[in-house]
C-alpha atoms as a PDB file:
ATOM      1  CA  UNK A   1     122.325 187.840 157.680  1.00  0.00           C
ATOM      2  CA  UNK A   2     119.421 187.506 155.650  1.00  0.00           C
ATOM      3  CA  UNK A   3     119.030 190.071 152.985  1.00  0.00           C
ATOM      4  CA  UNK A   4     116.821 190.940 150.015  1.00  0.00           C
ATOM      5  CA  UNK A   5     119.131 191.787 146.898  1.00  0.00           C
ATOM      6  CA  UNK A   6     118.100 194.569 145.342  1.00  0.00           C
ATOM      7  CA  UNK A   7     120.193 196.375 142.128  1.00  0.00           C
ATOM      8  CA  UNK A   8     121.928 198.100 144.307  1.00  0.00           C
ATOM      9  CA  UNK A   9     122.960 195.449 146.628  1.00  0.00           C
ATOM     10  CA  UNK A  10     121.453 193.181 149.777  1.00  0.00           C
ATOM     11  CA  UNK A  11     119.010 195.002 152.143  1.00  0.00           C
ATOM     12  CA  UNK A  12     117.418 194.311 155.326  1.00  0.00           C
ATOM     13  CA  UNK A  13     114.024 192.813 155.161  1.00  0.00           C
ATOM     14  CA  UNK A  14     112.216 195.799 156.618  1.00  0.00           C
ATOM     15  CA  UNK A  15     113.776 198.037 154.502  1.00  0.00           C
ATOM     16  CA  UNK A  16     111.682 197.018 151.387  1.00  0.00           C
ATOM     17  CA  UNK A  17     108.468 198.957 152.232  1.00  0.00           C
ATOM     18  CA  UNK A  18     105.538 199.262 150.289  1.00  0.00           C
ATOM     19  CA  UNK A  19     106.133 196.371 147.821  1.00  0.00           C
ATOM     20  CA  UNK A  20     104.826 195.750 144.158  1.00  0.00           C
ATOM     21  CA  UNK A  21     105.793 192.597 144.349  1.00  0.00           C
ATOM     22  CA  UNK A  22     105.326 191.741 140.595  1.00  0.00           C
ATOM     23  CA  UNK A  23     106.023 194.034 138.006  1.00  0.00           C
ATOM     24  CA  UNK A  24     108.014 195.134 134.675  1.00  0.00           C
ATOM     25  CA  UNK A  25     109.861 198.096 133.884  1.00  0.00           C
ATOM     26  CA  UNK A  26     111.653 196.716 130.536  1.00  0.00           C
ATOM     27  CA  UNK A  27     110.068 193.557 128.714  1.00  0.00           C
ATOM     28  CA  UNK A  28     110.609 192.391 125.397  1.00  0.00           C
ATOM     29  CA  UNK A  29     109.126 189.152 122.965  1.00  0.00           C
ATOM     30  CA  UNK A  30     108.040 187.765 120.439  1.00  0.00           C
ATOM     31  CA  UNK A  31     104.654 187.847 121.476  1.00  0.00           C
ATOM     32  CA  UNK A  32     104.551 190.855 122.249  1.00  0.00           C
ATOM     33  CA  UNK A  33     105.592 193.001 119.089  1.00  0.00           C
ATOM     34  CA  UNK A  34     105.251 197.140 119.170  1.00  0.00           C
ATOM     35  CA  UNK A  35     104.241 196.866 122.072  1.00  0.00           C
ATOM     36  CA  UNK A  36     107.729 196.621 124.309  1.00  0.00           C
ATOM     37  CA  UNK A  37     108.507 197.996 127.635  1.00  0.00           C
ATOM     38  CA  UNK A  38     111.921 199.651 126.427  1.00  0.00           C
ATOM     39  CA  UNK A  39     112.025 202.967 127.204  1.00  0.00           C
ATOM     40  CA  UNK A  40     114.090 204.161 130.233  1.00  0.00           C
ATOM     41  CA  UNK A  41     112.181 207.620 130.409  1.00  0.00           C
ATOM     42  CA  UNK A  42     108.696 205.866 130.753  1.00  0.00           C
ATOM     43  CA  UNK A  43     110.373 203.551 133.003  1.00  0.00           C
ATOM     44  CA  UNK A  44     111.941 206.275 135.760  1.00  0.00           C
ATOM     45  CA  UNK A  45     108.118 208.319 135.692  1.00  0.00           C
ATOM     46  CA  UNK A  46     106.432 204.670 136.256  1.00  0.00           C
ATOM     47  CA  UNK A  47     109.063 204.247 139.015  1.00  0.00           C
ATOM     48  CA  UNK A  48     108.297 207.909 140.449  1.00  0.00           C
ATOM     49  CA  UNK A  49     104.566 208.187 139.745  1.00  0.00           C
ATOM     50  CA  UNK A  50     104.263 204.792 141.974  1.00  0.00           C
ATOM     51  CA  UNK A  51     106.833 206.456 144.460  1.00  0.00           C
ATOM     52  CA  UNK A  52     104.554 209.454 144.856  1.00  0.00           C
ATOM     53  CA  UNK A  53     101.693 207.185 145.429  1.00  0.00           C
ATOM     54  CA  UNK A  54     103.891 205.595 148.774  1.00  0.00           C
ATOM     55  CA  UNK A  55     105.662 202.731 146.824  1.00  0.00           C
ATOM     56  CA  UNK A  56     109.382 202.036 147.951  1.00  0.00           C
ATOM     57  CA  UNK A  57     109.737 199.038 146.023  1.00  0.00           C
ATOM     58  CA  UNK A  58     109.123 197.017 142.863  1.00  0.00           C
ATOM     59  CA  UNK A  59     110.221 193.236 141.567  1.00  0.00           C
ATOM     60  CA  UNK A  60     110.916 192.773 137.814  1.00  0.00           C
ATOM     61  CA  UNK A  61     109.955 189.698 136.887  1.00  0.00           C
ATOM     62  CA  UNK A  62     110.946 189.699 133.644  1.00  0.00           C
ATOM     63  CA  UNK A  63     114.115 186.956 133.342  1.00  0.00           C
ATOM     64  CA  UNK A  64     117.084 186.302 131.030  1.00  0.00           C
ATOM     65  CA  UNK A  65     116.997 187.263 127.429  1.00  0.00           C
ATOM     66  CA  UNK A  66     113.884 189.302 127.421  1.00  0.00           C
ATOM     67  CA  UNK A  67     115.349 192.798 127.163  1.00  0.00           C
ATOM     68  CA  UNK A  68     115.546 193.311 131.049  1.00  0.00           C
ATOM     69  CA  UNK A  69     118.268 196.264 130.983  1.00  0.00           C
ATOM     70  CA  UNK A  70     120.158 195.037 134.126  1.00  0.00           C
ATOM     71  CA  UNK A  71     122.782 198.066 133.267  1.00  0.00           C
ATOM     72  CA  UNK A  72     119.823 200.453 133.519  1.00  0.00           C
ATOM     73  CA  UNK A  73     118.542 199.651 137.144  1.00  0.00           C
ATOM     74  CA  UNK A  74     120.471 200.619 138.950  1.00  0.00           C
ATOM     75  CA  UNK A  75     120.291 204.451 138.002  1.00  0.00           C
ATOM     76  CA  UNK A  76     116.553 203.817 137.947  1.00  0.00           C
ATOM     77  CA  UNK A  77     116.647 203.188 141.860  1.00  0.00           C
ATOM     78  CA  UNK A  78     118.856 205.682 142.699  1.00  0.00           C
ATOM     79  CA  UNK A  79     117.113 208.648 140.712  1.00  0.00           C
ATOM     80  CA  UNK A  80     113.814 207.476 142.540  1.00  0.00           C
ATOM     81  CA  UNK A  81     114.434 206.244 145.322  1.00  0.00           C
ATOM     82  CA  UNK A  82     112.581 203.472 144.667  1.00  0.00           C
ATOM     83  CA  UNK A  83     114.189 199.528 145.093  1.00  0.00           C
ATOM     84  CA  UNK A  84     114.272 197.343 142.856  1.00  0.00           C
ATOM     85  CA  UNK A  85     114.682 193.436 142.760  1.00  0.00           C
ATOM     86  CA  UNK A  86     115.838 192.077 139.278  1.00  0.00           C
ATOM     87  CA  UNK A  87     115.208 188.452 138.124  1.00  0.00           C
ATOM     88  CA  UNK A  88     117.260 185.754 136.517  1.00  0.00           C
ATOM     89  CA  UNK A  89     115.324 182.655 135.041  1.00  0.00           C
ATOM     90  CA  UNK A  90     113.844 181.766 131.609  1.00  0.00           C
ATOM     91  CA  UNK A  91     110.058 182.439 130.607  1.00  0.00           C
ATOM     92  CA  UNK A  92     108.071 179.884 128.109  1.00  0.00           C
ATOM     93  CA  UNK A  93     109.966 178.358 124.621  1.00  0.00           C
ATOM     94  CA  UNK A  94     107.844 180.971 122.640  1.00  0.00           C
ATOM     95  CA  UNK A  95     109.523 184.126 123.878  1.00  0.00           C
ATOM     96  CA  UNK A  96     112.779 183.165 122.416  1.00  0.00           C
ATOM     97  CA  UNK A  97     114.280 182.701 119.356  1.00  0.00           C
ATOM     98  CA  UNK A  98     115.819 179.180 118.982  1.00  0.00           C
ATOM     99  CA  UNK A  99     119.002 180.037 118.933  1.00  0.00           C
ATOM    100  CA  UNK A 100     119.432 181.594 122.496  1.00  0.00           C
ATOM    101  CA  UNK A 101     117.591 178.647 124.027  1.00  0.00           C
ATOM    102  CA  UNK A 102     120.651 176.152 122.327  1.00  0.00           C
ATOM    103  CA  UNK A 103     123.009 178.576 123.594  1.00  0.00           C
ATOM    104  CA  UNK A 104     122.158 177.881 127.311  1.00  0.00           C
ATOM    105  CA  UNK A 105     120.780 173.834 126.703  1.00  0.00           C
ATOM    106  CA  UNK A 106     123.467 172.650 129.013  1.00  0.00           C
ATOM    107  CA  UNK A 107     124.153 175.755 131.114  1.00  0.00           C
ATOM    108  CA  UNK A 108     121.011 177.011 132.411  1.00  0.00           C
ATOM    109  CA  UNK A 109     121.470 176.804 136.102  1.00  0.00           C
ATOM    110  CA  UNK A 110     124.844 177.942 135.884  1.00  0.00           C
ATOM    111  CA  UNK A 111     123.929 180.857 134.278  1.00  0.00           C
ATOM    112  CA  UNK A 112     121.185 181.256 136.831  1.00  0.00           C
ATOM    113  CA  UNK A 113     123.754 180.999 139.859  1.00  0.00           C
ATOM    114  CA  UNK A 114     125.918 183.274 137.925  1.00  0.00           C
ATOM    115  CA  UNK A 115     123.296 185.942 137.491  1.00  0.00           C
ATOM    116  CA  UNK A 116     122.263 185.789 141.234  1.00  0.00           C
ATOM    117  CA  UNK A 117     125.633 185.967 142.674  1.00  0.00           C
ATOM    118  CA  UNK A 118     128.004 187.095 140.346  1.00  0.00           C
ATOM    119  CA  UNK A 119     126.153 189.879 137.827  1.00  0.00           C
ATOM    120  CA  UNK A 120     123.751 190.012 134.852  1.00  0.00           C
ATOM    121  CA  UNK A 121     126.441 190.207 132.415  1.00  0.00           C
ATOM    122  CA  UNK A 122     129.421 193.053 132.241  1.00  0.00           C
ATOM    123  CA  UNK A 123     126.526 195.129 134.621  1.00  0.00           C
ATOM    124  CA  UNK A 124     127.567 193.690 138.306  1.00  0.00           C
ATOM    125  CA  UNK A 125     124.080 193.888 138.586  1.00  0.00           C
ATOM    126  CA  UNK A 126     122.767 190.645 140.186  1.00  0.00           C
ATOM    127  CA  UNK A 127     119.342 189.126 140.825  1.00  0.00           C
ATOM    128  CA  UNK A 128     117.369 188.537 143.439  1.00  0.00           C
ATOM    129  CA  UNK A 129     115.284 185.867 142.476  1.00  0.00           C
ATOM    130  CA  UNK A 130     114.671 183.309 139.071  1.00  0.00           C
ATOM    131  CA  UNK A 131     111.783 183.399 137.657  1.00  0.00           C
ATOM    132  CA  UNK A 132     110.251 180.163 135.364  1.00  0.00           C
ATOM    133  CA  UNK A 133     107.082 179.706 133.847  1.00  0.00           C
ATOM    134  CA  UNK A 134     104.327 176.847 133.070  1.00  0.00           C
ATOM    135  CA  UNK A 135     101.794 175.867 130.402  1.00  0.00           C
ATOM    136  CA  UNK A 136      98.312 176.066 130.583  1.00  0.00           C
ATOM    137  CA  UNK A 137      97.258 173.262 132.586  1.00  0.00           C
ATOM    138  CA  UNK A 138      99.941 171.420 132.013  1.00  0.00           C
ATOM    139  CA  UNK A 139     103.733 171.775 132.243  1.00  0.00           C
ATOM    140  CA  UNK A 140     105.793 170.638 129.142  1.00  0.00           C
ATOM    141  CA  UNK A 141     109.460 169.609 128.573  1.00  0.00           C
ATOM    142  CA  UNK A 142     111.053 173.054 128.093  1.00  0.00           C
ATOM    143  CA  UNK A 143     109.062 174.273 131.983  1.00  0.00           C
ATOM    144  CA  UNK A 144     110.298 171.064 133.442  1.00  0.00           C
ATOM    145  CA  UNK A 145     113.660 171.983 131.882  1.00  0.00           C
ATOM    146  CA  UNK A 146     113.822 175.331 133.289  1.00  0.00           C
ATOM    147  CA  UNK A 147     112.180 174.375 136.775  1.00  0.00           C
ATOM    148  CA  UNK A 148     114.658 171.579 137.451  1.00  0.00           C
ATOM    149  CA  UNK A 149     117.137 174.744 136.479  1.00  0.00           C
ATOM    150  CA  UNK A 150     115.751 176.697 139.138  1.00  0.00           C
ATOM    151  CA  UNK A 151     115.745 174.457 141.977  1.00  0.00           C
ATOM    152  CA  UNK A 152     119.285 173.859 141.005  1.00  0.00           C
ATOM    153  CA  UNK A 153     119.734 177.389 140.793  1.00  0.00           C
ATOM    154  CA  UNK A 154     117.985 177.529 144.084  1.00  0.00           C
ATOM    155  CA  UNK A 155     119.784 174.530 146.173  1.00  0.00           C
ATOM    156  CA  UNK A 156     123.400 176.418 144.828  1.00  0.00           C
ATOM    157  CA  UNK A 157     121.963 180.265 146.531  1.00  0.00           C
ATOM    158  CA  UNK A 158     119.068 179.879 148.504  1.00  0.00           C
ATOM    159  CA  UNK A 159     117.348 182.314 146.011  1.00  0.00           C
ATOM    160  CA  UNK A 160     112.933 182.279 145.833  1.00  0.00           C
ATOM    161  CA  UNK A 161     111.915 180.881 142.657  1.00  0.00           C
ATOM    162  CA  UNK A 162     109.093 182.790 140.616  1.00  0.00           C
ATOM    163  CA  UNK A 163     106.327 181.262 138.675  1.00  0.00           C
ATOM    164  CA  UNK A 164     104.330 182.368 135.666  1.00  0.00           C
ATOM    165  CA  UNK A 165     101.244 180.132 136.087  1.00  0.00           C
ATOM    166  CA  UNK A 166      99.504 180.498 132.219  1.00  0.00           C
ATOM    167  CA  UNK A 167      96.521 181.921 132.852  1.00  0.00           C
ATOM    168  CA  UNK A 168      96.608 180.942 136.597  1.00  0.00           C
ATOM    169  CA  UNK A 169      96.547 177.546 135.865  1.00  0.00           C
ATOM    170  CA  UNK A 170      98.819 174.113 137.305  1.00  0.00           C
ATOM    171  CA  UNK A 171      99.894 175.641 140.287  1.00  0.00           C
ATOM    172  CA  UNK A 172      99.623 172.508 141.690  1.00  0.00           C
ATOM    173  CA  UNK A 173     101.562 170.488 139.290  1.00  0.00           C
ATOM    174  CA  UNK A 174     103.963 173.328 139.704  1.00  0.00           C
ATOM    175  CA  UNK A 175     104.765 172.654 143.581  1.00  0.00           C
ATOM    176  CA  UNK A 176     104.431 168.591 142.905  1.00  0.00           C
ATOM    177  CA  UNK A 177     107.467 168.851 140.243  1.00  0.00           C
ATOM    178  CA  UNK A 178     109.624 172.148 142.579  1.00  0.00           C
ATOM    179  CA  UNK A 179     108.738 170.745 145.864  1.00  0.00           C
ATOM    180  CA  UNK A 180     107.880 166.815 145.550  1.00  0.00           C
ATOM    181  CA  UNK A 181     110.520 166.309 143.210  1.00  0.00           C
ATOM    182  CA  UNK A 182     112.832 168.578 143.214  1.00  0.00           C
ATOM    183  CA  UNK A 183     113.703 169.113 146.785  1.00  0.00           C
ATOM    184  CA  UNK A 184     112.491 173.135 146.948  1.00  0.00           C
ATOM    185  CA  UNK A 185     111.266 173.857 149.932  1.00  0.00           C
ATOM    186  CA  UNK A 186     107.759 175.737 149.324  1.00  0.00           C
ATOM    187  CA  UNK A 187     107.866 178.944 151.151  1.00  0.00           C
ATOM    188  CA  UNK A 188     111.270 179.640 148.966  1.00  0.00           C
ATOM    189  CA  UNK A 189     108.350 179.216 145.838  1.00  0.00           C
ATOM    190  CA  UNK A 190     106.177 182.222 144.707  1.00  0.00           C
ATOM    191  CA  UNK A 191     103.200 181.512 142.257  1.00  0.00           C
ATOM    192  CA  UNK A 192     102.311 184.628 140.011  1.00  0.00           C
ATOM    193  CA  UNK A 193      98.483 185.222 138.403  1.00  0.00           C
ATOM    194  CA  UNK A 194      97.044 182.144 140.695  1.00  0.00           C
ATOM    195  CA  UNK A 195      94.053 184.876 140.990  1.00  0.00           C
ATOM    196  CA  UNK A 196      93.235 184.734 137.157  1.00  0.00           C
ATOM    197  CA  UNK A 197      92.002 181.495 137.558  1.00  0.00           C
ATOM    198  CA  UNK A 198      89.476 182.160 140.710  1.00  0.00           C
ATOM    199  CA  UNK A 199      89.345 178.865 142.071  1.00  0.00           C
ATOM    200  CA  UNK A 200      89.600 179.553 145.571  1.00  0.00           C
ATOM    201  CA  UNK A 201      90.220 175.560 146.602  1.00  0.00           C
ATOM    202  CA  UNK A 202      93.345 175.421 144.278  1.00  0.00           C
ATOM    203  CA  UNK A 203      94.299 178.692 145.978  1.00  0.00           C
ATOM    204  CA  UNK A 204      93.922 176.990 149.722  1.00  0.00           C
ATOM    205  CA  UNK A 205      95.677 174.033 148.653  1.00  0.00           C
ATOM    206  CA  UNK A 206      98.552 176.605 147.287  1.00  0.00           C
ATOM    207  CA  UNK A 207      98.528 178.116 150.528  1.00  0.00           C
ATOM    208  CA  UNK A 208      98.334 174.920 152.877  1.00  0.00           C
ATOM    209  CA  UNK A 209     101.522 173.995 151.373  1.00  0.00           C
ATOM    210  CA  UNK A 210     103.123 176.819 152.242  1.00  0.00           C
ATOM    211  CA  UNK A 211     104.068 178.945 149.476  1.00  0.00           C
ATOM    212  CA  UNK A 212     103.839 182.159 148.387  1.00  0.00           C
ATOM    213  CA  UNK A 213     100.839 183.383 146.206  1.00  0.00           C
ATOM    214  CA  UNK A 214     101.334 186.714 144.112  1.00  0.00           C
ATOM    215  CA  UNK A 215      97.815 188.079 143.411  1.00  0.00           C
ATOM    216  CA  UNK A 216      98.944 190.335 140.294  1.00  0.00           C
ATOM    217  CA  UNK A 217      97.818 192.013 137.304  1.00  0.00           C
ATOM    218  CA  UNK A 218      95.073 194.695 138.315  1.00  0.00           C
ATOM    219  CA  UNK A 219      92.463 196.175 135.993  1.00  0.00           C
ATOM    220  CA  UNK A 220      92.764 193.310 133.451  1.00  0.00           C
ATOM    221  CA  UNK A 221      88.495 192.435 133.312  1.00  0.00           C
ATOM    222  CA  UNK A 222      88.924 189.209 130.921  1.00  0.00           C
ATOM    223  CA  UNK A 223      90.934 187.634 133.877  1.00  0.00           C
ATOM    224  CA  UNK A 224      88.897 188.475 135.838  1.00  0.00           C
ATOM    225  CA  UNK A 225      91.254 190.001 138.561  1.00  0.00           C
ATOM    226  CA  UNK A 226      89.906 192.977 139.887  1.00  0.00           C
ATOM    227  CA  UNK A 227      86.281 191.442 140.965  1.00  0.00           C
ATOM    228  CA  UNK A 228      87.375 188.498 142.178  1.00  0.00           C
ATOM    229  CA  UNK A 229      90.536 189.259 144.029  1.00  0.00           C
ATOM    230  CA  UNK A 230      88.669 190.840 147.503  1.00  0.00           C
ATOM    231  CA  UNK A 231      87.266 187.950 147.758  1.00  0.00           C
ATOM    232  CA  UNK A 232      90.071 185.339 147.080  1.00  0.00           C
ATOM    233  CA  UNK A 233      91.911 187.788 149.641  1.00  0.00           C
ATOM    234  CA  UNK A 234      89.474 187.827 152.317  1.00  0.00           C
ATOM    235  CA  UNK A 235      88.652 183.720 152.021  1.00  0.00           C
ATOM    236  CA  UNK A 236      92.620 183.087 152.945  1.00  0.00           C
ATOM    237  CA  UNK A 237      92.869 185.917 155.257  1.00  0.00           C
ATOM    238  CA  UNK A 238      89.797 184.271 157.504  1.00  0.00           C
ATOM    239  CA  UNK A 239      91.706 180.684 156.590  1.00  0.00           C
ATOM    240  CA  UNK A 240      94.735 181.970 158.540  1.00  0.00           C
ATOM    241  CA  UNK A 241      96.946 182.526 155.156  1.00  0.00           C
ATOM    242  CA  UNK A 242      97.056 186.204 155.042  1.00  0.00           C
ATOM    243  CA  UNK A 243     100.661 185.972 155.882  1.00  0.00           C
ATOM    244  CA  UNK A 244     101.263 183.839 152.397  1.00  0.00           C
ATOM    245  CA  UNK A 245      99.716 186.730 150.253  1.00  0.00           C
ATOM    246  CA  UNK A 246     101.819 189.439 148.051  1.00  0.00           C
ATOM    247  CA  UNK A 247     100.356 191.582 145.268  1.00  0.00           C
ATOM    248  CA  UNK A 248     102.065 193.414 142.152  1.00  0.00           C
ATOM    249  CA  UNK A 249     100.742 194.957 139.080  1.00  0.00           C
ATOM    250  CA  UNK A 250     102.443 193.203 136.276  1.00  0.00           C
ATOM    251  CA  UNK A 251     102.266 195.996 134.070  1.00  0.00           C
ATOM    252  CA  UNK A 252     104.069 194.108 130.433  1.00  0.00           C
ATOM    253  CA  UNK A 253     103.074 196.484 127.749  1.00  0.00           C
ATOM    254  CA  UNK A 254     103.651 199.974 127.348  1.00  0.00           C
ATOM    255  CA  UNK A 255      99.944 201.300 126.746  1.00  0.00           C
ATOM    256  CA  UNK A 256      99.347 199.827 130.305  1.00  0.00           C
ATOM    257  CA  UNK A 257     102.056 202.258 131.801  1.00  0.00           C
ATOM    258  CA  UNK A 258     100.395 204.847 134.022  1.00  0.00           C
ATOM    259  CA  UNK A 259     102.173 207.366 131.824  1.00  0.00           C
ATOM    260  CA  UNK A 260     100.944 206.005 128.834  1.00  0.00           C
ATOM    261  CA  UNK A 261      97.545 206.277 129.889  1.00  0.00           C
ATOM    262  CA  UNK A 262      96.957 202.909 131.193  1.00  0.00           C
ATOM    263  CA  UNK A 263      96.677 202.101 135.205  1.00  0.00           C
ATOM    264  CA  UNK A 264     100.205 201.263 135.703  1.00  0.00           C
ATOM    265  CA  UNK A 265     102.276 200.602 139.311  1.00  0.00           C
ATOM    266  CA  UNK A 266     100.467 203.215 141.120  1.00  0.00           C
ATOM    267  CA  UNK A 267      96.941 202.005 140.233  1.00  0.00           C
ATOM    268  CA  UNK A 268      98.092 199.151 143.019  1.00  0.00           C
ATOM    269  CA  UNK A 269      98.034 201.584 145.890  1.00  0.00           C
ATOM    270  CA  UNK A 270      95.379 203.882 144.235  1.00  0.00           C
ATOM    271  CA  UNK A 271      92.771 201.391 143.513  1.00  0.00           C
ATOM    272  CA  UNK A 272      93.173 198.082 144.613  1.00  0.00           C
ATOM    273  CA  UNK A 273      94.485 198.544 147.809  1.00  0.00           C
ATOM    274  CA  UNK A 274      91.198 200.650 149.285  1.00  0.00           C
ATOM    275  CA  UNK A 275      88.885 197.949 147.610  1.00  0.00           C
ATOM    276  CA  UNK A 276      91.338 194.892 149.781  1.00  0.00           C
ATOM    277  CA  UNK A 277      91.142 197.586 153.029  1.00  0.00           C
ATOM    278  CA  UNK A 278      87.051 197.350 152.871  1.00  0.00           C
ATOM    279  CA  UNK A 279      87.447 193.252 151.898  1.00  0.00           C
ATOM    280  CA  UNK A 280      89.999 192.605 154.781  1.00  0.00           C
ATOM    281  CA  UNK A 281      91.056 195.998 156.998  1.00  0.00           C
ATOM    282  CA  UNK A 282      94.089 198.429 156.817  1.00  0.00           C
ATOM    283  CA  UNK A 283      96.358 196.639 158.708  1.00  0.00           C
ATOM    284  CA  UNK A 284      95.956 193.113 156.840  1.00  0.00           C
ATOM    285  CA  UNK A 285      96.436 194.806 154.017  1.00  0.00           C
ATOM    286  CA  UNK A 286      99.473 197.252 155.223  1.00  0.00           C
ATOM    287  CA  UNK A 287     101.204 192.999 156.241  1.00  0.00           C
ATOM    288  CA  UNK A 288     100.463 192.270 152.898  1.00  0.00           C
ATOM    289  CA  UNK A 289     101.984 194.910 151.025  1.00  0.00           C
ATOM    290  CA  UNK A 290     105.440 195.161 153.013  1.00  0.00           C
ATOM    291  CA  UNK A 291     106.132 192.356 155.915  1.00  0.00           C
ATOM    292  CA  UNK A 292     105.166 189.775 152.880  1.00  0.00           C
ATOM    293  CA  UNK A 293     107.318 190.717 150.390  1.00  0.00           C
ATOM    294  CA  UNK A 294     110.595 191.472 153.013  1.00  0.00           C
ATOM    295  CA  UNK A 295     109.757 187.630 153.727  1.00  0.00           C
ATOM    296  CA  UNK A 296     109.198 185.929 150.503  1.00  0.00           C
ATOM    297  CA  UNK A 297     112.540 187.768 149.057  1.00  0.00           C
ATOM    298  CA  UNK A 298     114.917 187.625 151.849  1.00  0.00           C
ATOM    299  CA  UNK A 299     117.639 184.880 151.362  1.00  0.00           C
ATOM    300  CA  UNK A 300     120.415 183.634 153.476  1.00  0.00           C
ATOM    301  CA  UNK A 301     122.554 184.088 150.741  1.00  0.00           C
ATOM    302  CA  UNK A 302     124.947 181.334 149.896  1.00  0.00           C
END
């Protein structure tokens, strides 16, 4: 039966809810110094001040060796009641030290497969999805590397792949290499930031090929997200891809936690779901946060 694997285990579809369907509750790199997601106390209010605001579910997107705290998660969902859907993959080269990227040069997808149906680790914990990255226009070596990974990864499981698109840029190179290449078929293929880049014919092309585009990041002005999104949303909803749309909040530092004073998971439902329901109506919106998600995550699990 097709299932969405949360931390604590597969769940029906339907059973996902209201879905932030990109978002971190522990990140750590290199390029982002002091400013780490790392503390499980900030991380269970996030998880309950977006539950009190009607979430029921978020996706971490944040992948192997980037201080994810599988072990953690689970007690996270439980204390909040909130799911939550934990990623394998590998981000770009210049979140990680050297030395962990030889460790897994010849293992990657089998460290992938291992993560999605065996456990993260000694944790049990397993993922639900892998999540890869690409360069800014462009997609070098190491993101072909990890891509041809994940549609290994992928072929082995059935799992979705996630994409970092650098600044919402090469989506399209992205599905030529995971779908023309390597075999992935698209709606198993979910493209993250596509609306910092608001080029609404790249975004129908996405669409028309029939993947998944993730519409995250709220309240960041220099990418132009919050502005531009109602109307990216509304131009696919009249196309007829409304049902190819999810939305998260991709909160990756700590002074953009909600408790931290920043606008956080809830400022998804608080803010930028009323300003979607005047762009495209309640119920488009209501498909968009929970029948989308339940879709792009559920797997036939293999």
């Amino acid at each position: 039966m097709s299932g969405v694997r949360t931390v604590l285990g597969d769940i029906r579809p339907e059973e996902l809810g209201v879905c932030d369907a990109h978002d971190h509750l522990f990140i750590s790199s290199p390029q982002l110094p002091g400013q780490e997601l790392n503390d499980a106390r900030a991380a269970r209010a996030e998880l309950e001040a977006f539950g009190a605001a009607g979430g029921t579910a978020v996706v971490q997107w944040t992948p192997y060796g980037m201080g994810r705290r599988a072990a953690d998660l689970p007690a996270l969902s439980r204390s909040t009641g909130v799911h939550v859907v934990c990623a394998t993959g590998l981000h770009q080269a210049a979140h990680y030290a050297p030395e962990l990227l030889k460790e897994v040069r010849g293992t990657l997808a089998e460290v992938f497969v291992s993560e999605l149906t065996e456990g993260i680790g000694t944790s049990a914990v397993r993922a639900g999805l892998v999540k890869v990255a690409g360069g800014f226009h462009a997609l070098d070596a190491h993101a072909r590397w990890t891509m041809t990974a994940a549609a290994e990864a992928h072929h082995a499981t059935g799992a979705p792949i996630a994409v970092h698109l650098e600044m919402g840029t090469g989506a399209l190179d992205v599905l030529d290499l995971l779908c023309g290449e390597l075999g992935v078929p698209p709606h198993r293929v979910i493209l993250g930031h596509l609306n910092r880049s608001p080029d609404f014919t790249v975004q129908r092309q996405a669409a028309e090929a029939g993947c998944w585009l993730a519409f995250d990041g709220p309240s960041r002005a220099h990418h132009a997200t919050d502005w531009r999104m109602p109307d990216a949303v509304r131009g696919l909803a009249e196309a007829g891809f409304g049902h190819r749309l999810l939305l998260g909040g991709d909160t990756v530092v700590a002074g953009a936690r909600s408790v931290d004073g920043g606008p956080g998971m809830p400022y998804l439902l608080r803010r930028v779901r009323p300003r979607l329901e005047a762009a495209v109506g309640k119920e488009a919106v209501a498909r968009i946060l929970t029948e989308n998600p339940g879709r792009a995550l559920a797997v036939d699990w293999r």
